[in-house]
C-alpha atoms as a PDB file:
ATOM      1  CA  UNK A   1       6.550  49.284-110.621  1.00  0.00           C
ATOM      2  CA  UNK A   2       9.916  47.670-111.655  1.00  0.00           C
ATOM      3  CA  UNK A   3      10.727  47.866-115.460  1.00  0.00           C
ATOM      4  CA  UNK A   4      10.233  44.370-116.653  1.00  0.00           C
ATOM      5  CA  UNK A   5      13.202  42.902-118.454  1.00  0.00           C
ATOM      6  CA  UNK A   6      13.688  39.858-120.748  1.00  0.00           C
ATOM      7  CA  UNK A   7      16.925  38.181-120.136  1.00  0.00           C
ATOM      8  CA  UNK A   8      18.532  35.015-121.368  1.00  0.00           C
ATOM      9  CA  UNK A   9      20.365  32.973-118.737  1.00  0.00           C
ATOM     10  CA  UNK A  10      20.836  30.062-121.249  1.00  0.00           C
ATOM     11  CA  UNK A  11      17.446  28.682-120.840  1.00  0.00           C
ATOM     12  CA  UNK A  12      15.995  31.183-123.746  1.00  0.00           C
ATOM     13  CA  UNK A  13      14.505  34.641-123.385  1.00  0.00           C
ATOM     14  CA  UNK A  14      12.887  34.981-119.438  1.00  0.00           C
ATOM     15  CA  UNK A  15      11.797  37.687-117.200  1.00  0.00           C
ATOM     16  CA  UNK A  16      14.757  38.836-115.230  1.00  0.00           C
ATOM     17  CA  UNK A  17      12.935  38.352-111.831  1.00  0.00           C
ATOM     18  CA  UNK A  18      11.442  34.922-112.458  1.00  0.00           C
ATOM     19  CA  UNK A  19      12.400  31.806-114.445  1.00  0.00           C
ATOM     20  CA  UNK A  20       9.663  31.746-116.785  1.00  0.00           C
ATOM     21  CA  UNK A  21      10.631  31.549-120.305  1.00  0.00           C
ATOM     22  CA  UNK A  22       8.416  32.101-123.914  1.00  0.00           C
ATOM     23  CA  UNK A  23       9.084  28.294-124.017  1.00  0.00           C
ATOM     24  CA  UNK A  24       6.508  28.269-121.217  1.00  0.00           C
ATOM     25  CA  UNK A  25       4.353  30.096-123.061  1.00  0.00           C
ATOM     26  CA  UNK A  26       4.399  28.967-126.314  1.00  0.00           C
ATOM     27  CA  UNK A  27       2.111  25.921-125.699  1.00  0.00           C
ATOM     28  CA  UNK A  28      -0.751  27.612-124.468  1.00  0.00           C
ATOM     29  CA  UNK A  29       0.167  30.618-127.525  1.00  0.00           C
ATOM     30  CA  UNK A  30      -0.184  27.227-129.660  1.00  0.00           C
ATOM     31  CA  UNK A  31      -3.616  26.269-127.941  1.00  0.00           C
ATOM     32  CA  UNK A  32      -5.140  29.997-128.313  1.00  0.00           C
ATOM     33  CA  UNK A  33      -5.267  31.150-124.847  1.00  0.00           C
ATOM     34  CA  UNK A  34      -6.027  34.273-124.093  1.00  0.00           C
ATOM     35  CA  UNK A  35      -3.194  36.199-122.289  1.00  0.00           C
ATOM     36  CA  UNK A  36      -5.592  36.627-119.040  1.00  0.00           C
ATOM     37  CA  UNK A  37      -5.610  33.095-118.667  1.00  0.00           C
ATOM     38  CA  UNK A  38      -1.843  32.282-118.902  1.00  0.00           C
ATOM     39  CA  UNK A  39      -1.466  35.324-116.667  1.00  0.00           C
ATOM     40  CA  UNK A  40      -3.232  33.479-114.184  1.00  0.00           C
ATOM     41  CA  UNK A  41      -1.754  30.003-114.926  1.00  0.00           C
ATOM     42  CA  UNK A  42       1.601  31.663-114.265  1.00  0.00           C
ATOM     43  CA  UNK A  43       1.002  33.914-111.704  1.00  0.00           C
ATOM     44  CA  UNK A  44       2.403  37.399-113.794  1.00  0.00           C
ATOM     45  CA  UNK A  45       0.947  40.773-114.793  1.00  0.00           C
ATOM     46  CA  UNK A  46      -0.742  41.356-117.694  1.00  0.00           C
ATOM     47  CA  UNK A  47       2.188  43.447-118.242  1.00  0.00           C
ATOM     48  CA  UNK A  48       4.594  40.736-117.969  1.00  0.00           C
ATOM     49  CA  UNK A  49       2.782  38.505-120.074  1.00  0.00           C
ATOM     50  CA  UNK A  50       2.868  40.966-122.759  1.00  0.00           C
ATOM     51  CA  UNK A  51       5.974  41.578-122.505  1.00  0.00           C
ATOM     52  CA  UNK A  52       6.945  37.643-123.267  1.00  0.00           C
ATOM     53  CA  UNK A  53       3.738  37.446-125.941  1.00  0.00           C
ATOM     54  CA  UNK A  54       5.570  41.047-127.513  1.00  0.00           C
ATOM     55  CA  UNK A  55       9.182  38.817-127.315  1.00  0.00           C
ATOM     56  CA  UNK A  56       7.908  36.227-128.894  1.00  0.00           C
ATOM     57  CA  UNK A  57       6.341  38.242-131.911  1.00  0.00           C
ATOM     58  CA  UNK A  58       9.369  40.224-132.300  1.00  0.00           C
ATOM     59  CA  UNK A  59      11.476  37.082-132.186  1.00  0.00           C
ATOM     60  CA  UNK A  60       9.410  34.310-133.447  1.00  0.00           C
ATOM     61  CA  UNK A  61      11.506  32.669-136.400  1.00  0.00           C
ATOM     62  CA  UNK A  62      14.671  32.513-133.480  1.00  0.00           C
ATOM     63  CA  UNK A  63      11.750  31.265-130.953  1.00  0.00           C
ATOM     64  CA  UNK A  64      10.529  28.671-133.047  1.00  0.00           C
ATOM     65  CA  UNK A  65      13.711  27.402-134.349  1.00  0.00           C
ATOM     66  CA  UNK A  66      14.984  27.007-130.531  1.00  0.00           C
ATOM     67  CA  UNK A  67      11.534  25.513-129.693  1.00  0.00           C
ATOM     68  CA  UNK A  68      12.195  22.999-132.430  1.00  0.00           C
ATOM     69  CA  UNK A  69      15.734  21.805-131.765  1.00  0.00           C
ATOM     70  CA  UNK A  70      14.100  21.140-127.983  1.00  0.00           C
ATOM     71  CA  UNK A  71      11.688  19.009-129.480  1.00  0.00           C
ATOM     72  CA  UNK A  72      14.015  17.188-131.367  1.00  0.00           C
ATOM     73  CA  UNK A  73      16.351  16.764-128.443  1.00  0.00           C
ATOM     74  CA  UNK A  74      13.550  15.367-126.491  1.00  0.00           C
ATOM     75  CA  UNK A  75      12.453  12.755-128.889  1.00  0.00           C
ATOM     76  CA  UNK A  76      16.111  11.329-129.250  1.00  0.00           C
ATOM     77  CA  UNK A  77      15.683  10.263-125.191  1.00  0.00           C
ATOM     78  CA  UNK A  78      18.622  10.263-122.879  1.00  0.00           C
ATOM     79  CA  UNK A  79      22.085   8.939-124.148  1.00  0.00           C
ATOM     80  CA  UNK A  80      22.560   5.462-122.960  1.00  0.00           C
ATOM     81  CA  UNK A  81      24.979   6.758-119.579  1.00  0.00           C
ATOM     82  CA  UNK A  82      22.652   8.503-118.823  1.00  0.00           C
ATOM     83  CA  UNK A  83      19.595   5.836-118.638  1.00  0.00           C
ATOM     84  CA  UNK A  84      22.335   3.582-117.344  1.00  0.00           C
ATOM     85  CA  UNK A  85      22.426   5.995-113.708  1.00  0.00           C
ATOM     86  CA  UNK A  86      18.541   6.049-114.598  1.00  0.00           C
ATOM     87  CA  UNK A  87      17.973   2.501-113.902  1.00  0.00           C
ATOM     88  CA  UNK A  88      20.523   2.599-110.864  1.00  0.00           C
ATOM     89  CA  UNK A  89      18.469   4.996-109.223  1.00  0.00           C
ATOM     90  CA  UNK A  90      15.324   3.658-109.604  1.00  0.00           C
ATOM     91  CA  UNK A  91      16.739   0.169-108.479  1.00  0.00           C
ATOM     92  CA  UNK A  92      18.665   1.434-105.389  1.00  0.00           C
ATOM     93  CA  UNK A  93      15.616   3.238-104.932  1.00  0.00           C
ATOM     94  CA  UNK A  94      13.211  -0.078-104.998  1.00  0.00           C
ATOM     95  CA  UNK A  95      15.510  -1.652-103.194  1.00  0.00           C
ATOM     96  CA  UNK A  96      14.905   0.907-100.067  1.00  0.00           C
ATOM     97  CA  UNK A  97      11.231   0.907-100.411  1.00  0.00           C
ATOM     98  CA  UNK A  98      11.614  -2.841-100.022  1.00  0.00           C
ATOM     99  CA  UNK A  99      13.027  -2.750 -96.777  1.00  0.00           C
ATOM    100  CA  UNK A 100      11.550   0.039 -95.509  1.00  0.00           C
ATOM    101  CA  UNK A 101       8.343  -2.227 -95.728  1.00  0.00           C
ATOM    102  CA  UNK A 102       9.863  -5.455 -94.560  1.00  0.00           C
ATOM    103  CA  UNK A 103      10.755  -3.388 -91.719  1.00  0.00           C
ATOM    104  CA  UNK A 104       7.208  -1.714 -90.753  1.00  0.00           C
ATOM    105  CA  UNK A 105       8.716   1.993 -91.880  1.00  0.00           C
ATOM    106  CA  UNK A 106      11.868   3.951 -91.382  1.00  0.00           C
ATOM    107  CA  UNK A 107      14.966   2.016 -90.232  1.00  0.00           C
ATOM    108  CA  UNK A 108      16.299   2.401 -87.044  1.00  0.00           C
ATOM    109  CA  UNK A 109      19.645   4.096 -87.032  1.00  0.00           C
ATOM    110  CA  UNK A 110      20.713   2.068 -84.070  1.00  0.00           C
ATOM    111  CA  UNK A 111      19.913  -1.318 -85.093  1.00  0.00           C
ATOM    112  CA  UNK A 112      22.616  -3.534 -84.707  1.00  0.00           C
ATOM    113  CA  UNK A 113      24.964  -1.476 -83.114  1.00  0.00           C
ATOM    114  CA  UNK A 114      26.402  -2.814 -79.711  1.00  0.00           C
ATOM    115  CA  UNK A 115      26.020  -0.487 -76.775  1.00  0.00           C
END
């Protein structure tokens, strides 16, 4: 069995082979599940999931502090440039669904080309 190492590539403290974080955790750590059951939400060892539950105690003040500032972020929204390509999207995006339906379902490549 591979050692199991907590790195941080800049999303917080993860296991080196997989991108799950103690942020994942922390909800369910909040909610009182037992570590068998986020094991199996997750799809990770027992050993792994100690590992991240053993981070997180040795850590927690740094952990929770992070885990705040992410909340905060979050509840400020998306700076207005950002919504602005938001609503772009999501009207280009209507847009297409429109005429994919006007048009019975996909567009044909080839329509109005001359051959």
């Amino acid at each position: 069995m591979q050692p199991i190492v907590i790195i941080d590539r800049g999303r917080g403290p993860e296991l080196a082979h997989i991108r799950i974080t103690v942020f994942d955790l922390l909800p369910y750590v909040r909610a009182g599940w037992h570590p068998t059951s986020m094991a199996a939400l997750f799809d990770l060892s027992m050993a792994e999931i100690d590992a991240l539950l053993q981070y997180l105690r040795d850590h927690e003040s740094e952990v929770l502090m992070e885990d705040e500032k992410i909340a905060e972020r979050i509840a400020r929204g998306n700076p207005p440039e950002v919504e602005a390509k938001r609503r772009i999207s999501r009207e280009r995006l209507q847009a297409l669904r429109e005429r994919l339906q006007r048009n019975g379902g996909l567009e044909d490549p080839h329509a109005g080309a001359s051959g």
